[in-house]
PDB file of N, CA and C in Angstrom:
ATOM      1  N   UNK A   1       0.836  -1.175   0.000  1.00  0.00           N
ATOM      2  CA  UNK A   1       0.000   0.000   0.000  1.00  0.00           C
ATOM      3  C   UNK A   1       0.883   1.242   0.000  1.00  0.00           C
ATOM      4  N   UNK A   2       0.543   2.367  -0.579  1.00  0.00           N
ATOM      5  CA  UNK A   2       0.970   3.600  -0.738  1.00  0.00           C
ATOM      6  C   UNK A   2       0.324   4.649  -0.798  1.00  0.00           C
ATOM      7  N   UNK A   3       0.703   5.905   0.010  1.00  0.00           N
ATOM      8  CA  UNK A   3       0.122   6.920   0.122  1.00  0.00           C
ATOM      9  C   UNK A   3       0.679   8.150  -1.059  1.00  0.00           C
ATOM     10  N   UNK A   4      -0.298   8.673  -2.097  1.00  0.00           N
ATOM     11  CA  UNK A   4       0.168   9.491  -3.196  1.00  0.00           C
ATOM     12  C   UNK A   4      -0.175  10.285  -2.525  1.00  0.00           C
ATOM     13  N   UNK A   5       0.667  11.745  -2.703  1.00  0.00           N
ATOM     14  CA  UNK A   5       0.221  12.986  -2.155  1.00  0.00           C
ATOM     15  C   UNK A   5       0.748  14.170  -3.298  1.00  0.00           C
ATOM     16  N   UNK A   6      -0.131  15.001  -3.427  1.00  0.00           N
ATOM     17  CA  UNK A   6       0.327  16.095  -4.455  1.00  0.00           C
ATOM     18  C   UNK A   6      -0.082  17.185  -4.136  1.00  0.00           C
ATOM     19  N   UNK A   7       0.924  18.199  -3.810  1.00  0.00           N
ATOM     20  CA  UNK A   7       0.646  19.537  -4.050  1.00  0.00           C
ATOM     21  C   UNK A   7       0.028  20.121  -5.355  1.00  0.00           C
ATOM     22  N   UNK A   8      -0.907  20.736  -5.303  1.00  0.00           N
ATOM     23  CA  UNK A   8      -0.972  21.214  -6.729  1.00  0.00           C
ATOM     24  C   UNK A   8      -1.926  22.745  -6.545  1.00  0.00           C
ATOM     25  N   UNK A   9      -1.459  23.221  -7.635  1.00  0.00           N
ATOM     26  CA  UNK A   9      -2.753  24.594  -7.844  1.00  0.00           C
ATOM     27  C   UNK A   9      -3.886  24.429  -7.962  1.00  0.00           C
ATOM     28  N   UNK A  10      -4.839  25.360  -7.224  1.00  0.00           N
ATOM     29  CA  UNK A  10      -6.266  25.215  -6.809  1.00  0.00           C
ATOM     30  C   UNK A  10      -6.759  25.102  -7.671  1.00  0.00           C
ATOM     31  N   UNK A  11      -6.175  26.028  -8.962  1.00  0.00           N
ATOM     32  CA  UNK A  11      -7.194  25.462 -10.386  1.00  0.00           C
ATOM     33  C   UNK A  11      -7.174  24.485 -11.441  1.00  0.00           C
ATOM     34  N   UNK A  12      -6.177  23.453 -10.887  1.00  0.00           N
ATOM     35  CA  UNK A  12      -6.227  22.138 -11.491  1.00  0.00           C
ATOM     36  C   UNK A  12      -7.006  21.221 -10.800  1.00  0.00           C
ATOM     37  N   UNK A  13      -7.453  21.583  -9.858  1.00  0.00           N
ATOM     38  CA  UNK A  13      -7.970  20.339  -8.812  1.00  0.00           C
ATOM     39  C   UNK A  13      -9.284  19.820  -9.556  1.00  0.00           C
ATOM     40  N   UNK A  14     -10.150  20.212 -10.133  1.00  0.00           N
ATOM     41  CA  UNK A  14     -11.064  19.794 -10.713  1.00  0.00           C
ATOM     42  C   UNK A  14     -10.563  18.747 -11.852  1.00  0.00           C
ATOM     43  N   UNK A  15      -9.863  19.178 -12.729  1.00  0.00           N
ATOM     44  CA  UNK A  15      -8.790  18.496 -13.786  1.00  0.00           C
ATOM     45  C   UNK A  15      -8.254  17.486 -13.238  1.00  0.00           C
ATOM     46  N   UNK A  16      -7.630  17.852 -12.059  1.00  0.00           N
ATOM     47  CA  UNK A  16      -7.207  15.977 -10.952  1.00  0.00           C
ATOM     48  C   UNK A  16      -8.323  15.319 -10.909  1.00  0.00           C
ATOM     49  N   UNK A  17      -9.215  15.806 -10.189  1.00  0.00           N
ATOM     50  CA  UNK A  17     -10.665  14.984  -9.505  1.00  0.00           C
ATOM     51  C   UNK A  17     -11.042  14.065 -11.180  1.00  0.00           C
ATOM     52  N   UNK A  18     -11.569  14.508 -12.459  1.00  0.00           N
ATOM     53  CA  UNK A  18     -11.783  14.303 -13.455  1.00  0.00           C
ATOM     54  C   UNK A  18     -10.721  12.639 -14.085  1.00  0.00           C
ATOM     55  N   UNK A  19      -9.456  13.176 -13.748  1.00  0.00           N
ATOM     56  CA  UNK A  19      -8.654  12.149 -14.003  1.00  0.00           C
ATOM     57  C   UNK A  19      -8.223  11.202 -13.108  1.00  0.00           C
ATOM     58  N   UNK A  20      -8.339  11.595 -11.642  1.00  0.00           N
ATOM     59  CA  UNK A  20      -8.296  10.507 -10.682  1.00  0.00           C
ATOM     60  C   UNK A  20      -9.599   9.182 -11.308  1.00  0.00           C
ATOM     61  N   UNK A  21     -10.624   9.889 -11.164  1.00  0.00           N
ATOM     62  CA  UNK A  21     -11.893   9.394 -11.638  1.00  0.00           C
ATOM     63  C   UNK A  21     -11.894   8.495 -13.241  1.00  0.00           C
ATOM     64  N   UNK A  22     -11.123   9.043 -14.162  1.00  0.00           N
ATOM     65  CA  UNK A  22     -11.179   8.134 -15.173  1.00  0.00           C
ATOM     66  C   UNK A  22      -9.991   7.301 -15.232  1.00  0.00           C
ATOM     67  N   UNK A  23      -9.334   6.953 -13.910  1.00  0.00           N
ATOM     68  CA  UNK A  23      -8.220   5.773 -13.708  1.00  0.00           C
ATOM     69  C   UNK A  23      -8.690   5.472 -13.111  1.00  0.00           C
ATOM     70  N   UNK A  24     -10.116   5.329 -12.531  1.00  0.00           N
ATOM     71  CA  UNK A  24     -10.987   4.360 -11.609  1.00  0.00           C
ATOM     72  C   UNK A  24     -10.302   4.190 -10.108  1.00  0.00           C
ATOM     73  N   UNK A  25     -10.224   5.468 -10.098  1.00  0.00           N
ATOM     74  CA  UNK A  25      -9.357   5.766  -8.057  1.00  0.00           C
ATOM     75  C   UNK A  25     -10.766   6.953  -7.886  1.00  0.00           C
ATOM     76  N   UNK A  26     -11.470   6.658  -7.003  1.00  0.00           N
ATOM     77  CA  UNK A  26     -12.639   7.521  -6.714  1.00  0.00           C
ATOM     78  C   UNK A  26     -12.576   7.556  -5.147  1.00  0.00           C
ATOM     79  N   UNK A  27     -11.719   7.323  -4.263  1.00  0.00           N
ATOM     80  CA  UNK A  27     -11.439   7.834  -3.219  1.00  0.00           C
ATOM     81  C   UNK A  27     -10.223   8.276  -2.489  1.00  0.00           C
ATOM     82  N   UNK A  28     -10.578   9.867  -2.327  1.00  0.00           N
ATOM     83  CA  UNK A  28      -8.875  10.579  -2.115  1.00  0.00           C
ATOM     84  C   UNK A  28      -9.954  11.722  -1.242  1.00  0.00           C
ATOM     85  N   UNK A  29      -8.785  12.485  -0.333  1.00  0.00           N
ATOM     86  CA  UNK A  29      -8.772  13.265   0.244  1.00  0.00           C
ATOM     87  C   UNK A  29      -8.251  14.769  -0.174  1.00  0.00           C
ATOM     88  N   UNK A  30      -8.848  15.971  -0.084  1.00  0.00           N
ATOM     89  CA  UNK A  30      -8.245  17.248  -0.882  1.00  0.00           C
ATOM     90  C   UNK A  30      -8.994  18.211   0.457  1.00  0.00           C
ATOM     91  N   UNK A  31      -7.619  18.765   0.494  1.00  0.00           N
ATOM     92  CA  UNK A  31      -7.107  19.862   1.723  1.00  0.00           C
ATOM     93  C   UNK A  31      -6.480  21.266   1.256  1.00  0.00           C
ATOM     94  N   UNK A  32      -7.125  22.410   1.875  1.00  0.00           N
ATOM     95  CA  UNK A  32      -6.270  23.917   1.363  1.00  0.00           C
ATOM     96  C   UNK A  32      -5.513  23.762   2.310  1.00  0.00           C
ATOM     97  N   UNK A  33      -4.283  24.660   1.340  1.00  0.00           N
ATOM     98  CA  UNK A  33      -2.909  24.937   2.082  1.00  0.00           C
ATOM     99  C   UNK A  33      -2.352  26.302   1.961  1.00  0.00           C
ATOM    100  N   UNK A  34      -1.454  26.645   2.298  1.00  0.00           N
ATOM    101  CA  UNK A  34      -0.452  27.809   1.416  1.00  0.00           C
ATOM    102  C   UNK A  34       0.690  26.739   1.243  1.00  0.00           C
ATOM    103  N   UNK A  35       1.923  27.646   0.784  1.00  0.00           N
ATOM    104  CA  UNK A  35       2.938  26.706   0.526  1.00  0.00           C
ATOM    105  C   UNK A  35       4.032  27.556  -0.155  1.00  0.00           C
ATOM    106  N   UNK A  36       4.959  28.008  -0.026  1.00  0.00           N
ATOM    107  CA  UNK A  36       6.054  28.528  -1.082  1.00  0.00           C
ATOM    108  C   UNK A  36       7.161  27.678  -1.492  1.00  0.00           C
ATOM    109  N   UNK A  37       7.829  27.409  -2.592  1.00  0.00           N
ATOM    110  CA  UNK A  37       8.585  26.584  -3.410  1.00  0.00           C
ATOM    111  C   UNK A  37       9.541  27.328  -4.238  1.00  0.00           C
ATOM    112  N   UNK A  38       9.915  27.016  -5.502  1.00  0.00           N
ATOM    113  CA  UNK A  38      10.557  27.381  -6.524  1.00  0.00           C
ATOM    114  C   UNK A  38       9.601  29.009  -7.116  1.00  0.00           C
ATOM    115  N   UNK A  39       8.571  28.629  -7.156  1.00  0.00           N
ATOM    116  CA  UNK A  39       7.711  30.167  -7.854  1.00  0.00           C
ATOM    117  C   UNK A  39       7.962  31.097  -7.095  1.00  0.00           C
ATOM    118  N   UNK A  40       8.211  31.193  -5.638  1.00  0.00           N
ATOM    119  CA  UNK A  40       8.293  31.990  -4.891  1.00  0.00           C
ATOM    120  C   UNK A  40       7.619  33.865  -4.769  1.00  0.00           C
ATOM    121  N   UNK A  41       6.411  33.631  -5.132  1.00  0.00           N
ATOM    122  CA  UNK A  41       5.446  34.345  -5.586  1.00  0.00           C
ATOM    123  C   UNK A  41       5.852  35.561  -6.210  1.00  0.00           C
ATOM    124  N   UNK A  42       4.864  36.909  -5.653  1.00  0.00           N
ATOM    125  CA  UNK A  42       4.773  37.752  -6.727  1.00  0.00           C
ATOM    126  C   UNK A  42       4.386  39.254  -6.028  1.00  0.00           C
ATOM    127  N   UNK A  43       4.683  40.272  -6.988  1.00  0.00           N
ATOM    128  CA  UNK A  43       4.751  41.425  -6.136  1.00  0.00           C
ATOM    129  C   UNK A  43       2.748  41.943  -6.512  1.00  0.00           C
ATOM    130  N   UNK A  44       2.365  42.696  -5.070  1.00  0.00           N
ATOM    131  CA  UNK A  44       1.248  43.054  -4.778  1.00  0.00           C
ATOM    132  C   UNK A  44       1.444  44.435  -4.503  1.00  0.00           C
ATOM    133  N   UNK A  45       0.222  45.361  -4.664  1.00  0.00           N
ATOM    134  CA  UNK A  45      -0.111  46.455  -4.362  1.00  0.00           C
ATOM    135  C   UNK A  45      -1.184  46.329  -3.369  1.00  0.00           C
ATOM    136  N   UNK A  46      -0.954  46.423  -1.932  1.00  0.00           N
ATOM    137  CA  UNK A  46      -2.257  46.821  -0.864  1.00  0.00           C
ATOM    138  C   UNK A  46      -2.454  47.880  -0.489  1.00  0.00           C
ATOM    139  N   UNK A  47      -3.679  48.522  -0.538  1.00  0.00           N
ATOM    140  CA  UNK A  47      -3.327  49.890  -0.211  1.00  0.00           C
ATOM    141  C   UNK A  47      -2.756  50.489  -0.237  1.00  0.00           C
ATOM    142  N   UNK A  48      -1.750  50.804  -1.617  1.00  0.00           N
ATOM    143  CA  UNK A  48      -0.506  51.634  -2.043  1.00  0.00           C
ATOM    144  C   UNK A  48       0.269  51.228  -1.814  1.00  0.00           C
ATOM    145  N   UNK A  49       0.912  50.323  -1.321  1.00  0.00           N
ATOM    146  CA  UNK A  49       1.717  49.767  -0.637  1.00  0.00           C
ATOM    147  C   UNK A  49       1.949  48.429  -1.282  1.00  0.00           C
ATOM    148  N   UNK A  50       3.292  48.521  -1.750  1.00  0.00           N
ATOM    149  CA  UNK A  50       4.278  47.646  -2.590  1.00  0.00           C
ATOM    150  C   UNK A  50       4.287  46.272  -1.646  1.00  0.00           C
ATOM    151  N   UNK A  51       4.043  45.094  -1.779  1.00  0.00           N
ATOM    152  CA  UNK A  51       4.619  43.877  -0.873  1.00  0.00           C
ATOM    153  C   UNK A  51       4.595  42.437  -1.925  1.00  0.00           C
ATOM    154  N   UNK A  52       5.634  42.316  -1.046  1.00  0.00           N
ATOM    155  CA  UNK A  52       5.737  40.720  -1.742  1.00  0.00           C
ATOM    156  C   UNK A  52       5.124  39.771  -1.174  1.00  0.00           C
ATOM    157  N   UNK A  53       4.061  38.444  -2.455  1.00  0.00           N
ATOM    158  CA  UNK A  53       3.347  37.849  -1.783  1.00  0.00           C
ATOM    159  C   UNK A  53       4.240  36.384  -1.941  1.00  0.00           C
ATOM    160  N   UNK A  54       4.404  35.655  -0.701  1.00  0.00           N
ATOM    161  CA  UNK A  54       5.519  34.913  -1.224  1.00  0.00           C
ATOM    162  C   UNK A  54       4.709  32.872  -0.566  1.00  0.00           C
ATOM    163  N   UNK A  55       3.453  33.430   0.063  1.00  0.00           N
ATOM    164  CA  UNK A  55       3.174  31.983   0.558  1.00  0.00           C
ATOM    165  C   UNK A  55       1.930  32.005  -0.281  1.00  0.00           C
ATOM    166  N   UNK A  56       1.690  30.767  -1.061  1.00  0.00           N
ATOM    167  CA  UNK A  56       0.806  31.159  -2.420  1.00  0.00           C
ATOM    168  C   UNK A  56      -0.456  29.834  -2.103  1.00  0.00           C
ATOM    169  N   UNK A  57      -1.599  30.285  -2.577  1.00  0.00           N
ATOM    170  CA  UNK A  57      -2.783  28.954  -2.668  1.00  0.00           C
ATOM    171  C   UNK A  57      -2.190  27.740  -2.807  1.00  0.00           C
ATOM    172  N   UNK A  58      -2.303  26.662  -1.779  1.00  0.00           N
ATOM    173  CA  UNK A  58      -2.020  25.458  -2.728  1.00  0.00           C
ATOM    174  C   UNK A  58      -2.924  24.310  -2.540  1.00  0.00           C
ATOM    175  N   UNK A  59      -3.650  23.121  -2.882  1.00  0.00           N
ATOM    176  CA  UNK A  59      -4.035  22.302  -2.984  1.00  0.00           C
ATOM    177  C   UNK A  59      -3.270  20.757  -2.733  1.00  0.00           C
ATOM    178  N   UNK A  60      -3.379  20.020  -1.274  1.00  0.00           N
ATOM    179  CA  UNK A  60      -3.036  18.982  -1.049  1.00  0.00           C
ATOM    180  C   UNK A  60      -4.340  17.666  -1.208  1.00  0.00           C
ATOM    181  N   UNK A  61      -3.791  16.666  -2.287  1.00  0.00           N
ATOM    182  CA  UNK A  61      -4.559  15.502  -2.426  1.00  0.00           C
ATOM    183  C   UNK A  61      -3.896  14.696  -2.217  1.00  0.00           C
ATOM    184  N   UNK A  62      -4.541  13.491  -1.043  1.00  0.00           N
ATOM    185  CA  UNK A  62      -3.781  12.195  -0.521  1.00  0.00           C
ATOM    186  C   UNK A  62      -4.377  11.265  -1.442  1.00  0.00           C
ATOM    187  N   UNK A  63      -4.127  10.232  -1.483  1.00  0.00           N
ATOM    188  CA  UNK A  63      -4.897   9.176  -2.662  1.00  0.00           C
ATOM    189  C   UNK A  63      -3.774   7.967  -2.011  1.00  0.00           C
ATOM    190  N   UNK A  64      -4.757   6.981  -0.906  1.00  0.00           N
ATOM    191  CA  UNK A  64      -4.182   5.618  -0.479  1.00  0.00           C
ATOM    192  C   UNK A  64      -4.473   4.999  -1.517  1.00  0.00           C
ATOM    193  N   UNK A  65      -3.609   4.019  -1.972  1.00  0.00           N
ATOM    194  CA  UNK A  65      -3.921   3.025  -3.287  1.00  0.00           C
ATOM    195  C   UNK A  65      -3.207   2.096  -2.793  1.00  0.00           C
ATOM    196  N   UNK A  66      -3.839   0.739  -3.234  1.00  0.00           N
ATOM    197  CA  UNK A  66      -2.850  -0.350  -3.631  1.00  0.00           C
ATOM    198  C   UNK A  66      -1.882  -0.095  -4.175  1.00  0.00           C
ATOM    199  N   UNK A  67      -0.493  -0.855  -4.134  1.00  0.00           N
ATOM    200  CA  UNK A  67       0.352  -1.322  -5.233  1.00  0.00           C
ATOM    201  C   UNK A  67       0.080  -1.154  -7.243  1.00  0.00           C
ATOM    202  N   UNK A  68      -0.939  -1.438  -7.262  1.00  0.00           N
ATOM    203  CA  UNK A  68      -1.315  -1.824  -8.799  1.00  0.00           C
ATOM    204  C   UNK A  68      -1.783  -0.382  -9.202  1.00  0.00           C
ATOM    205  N   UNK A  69      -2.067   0.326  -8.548  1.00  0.00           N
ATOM    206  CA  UNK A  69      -2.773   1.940  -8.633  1.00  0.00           C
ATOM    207  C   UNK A  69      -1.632   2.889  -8.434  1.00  0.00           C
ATOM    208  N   UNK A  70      -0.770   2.484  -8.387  1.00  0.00           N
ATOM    209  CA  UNK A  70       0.067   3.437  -7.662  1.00  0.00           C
ATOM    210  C   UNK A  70       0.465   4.632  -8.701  1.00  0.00           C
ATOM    211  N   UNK A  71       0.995   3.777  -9.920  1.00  0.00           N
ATOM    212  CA  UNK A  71       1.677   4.566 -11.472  1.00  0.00           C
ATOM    213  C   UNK A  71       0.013   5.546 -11.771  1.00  0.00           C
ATOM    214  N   UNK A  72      -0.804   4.748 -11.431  1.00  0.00           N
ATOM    215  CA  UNK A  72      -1.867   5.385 -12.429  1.00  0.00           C
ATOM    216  C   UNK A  72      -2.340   6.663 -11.509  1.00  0.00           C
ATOM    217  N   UNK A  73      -2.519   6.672 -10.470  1.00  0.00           N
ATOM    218  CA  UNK A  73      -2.726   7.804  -9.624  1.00  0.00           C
ATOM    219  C   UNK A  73      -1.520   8.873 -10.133  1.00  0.00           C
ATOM    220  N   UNK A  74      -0.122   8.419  -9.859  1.00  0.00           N
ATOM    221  CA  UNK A  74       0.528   9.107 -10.294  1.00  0.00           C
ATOM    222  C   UNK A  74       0.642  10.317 -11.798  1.00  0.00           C
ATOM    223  N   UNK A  75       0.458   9.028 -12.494  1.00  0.00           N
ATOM    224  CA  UNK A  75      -0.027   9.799 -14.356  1.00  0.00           C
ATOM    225  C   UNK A  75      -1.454  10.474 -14.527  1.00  0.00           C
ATOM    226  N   UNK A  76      -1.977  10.319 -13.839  1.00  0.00           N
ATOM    227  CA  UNK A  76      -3.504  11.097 -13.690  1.00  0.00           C
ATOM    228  C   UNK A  76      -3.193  12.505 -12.994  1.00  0.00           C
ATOM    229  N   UNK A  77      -2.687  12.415 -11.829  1.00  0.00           N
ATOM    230  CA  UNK A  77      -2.128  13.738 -11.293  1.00  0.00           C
ATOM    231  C   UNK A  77      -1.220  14.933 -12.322  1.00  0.00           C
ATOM    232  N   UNK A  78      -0.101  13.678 -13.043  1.00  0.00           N
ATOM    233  CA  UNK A  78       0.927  14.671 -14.061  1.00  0.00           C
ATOM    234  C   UNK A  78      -0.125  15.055 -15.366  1.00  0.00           C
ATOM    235  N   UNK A  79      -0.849  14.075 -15.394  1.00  0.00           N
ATOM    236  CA  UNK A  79      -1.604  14.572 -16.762  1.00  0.00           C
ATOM    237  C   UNK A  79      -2.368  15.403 -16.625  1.00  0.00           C
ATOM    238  N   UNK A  80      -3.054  15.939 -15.381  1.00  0.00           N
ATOM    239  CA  UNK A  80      -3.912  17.219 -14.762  1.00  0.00           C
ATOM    240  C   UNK A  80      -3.549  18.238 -14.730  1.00  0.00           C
ATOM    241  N   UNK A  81      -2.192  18.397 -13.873  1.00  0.00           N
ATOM    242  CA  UNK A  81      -1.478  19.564 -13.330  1.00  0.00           C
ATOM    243  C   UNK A  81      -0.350  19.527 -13.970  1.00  0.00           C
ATOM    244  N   UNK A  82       0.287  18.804 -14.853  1.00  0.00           N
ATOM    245  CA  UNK A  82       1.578  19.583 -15.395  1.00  0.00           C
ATOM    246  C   UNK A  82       1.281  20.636 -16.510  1.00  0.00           C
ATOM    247  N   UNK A  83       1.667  22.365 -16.328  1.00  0.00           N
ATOM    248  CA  UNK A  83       2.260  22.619 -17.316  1.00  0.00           C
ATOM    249  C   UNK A  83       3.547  23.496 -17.714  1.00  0.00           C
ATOM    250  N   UNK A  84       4.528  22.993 -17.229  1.00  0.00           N
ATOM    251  CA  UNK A  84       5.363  23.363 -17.539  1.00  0.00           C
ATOM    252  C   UNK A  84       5.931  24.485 -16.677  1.00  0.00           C
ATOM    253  N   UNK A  85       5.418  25.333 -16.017  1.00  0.00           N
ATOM    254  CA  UNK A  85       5.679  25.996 -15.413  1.00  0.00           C
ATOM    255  C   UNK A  85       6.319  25.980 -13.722  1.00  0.00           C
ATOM    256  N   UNK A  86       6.931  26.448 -13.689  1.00  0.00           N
ATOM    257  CA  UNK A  86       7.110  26.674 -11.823  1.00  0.00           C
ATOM    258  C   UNK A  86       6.291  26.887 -11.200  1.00  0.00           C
ATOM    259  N   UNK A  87       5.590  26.200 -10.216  1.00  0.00           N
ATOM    260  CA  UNK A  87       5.006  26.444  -9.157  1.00  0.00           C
ATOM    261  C   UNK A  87       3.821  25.175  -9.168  1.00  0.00           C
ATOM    262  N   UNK A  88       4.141  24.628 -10.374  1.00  0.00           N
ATOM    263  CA  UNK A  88       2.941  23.207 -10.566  1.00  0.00           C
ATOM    264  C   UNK A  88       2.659  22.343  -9.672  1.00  0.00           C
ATOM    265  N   UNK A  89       3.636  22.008  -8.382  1.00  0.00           N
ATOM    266  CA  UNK A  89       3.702  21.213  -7.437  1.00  0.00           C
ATOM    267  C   UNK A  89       4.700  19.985  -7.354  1.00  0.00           C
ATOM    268  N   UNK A  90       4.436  19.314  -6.170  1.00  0.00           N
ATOM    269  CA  UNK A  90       4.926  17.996  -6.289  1.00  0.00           C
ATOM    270  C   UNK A  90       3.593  17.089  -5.783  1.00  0.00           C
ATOM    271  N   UNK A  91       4.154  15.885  -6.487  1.00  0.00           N
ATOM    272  CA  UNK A  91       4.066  13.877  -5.850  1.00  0.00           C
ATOM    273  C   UNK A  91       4.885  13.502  -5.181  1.00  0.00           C
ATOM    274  N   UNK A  92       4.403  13.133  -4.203  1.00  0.00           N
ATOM    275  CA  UNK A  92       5.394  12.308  -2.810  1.00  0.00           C
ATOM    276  C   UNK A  92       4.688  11.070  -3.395  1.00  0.00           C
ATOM    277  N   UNK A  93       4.874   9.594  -2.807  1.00  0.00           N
ATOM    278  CA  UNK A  93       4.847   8.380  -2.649  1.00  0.00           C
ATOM    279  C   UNK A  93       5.437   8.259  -1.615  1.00  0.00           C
ATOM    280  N   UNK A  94       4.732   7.704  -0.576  1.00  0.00           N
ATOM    281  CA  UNK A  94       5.501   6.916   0.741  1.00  0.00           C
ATOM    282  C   UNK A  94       4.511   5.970   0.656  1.00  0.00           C
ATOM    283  N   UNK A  95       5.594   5.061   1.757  1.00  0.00           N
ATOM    284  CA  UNK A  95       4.787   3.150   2.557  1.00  0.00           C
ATOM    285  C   UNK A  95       3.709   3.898   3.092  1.00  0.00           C
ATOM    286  N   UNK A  96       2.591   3.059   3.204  1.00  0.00           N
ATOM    287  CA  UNK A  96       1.482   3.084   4.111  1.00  0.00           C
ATOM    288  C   UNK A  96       1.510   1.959   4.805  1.00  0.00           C
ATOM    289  N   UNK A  97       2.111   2.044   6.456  1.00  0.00           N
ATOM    290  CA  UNK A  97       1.560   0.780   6.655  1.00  0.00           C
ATOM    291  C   UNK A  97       0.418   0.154   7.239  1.00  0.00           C
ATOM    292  N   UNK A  98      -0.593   0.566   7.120  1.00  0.00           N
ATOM    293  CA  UNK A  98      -1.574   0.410   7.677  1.00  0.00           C
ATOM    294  C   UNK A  98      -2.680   1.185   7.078  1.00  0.00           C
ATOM    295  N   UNK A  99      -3.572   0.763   7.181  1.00  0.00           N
ATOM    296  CA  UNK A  99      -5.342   1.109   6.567  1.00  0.00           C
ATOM    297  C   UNK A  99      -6.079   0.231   7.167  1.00  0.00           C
ATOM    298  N   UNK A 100      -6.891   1.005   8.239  1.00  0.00           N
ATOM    299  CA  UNK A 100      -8.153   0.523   8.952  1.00  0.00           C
ATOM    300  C   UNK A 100      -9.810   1.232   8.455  1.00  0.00           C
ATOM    301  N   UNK A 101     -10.592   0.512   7.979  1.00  0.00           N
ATOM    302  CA  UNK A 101     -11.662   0.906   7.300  1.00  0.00           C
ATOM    303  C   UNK A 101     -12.435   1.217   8.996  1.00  0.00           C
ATOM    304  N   UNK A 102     -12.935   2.174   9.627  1.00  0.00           N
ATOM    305  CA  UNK A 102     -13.763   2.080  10.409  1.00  0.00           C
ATOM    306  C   UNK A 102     -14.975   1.997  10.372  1.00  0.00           C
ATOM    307  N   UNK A 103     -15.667   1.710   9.352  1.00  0.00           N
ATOM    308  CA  UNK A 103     -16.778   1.037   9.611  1.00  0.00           C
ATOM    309  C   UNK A 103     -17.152  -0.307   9.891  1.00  0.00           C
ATOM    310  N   UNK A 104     -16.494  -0.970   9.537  1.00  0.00           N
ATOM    311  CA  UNK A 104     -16.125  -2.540   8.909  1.00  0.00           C
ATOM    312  C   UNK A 104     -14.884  -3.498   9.922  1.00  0.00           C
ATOM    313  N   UNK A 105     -14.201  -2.166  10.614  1.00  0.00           N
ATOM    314  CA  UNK A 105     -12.537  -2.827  10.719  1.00  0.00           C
ATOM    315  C   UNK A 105     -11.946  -3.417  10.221  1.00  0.00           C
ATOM    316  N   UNK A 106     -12.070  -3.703   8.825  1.00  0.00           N
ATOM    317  CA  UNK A 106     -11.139  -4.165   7.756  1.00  0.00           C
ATOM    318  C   UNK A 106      -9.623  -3.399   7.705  1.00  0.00           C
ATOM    319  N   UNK A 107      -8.641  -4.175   7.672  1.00  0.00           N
ATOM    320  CA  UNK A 107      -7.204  -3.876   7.394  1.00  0.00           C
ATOM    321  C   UNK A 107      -6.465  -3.939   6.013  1.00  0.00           C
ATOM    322  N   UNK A 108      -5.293  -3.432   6.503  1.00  0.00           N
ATOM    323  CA  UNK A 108      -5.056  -3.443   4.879  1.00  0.00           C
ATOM    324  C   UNK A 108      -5.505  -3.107   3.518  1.00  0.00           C
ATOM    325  N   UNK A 109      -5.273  -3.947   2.470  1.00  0.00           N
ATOM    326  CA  UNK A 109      -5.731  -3.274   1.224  1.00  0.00           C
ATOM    327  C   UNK A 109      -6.950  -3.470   0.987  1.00  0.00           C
ATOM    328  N   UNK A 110      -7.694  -4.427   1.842  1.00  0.00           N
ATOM    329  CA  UNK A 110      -9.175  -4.715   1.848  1.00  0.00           C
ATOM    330  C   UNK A 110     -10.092  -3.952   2.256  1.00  0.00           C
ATOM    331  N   UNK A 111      -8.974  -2.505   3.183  1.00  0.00           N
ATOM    332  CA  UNK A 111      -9.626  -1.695   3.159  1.00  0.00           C
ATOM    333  C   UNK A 111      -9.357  -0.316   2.565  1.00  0.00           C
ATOM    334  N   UNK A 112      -8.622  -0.591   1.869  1.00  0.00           N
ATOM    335  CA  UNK A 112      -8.068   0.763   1.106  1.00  0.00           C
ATOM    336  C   UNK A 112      -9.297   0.808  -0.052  1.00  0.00           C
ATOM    337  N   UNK A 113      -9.564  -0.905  -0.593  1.00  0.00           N
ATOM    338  CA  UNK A 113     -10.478  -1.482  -1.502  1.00  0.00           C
ATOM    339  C   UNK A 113      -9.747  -0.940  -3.212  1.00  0.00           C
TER     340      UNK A 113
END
């Protein structure tokens, strides 16, 4: 089992959800964040006043998968949110060791399903 996680921009997340969904992964978790990286944002005017905005919107999606899901979660995410630009995000992959379904108490991947 493995836990996918991706930073990404708020306005791809629909474009993820869409492609999570047509690699037949229809259960993931999506969380607001801020986050600064490589883009390291951008200059603002507030009230006349010059400032740099440097911690920017970001969008965190977890997606537990089996083994066999793992690439495809992955290529669904790059095929959503890459374009080319700085600030697109990252994919982590780590072990999961454990998944407890609480309704059921099913373990493992039986309950990742």
């Amino acid at each position: 089992m493995k836990l996918v996680t991706a930073m990404v921009q708020p306005e791809v997340v629909p474009l993820v959800q869409e492609e999570l969904f047509g690699a037949q992964i229809n259960k993931f978790s999506i969380t607001a964040g801020v986050g600064h990286g490589t883009q390291k944002g951008y200059q603002a005017t507030f009230r006349g006043v010059q400032t740099q905005v440097n911690i920017l919107k970001r969008v965190r999606i977890d997606v537990a998968v089996n083994e066999d899901f793992v690439e495809r979660a992955v290529q669904a995410i790059l095929k959503a949110a890459q374009t080319g630009q700085a600030g697109d995000g990252k994919i982590f992959v780590t072990d999961l060791h454990d998944c407890i379904r609480i309704r059921t108490g099913e373990r493992g991947s039986q309950a990742i399903g």
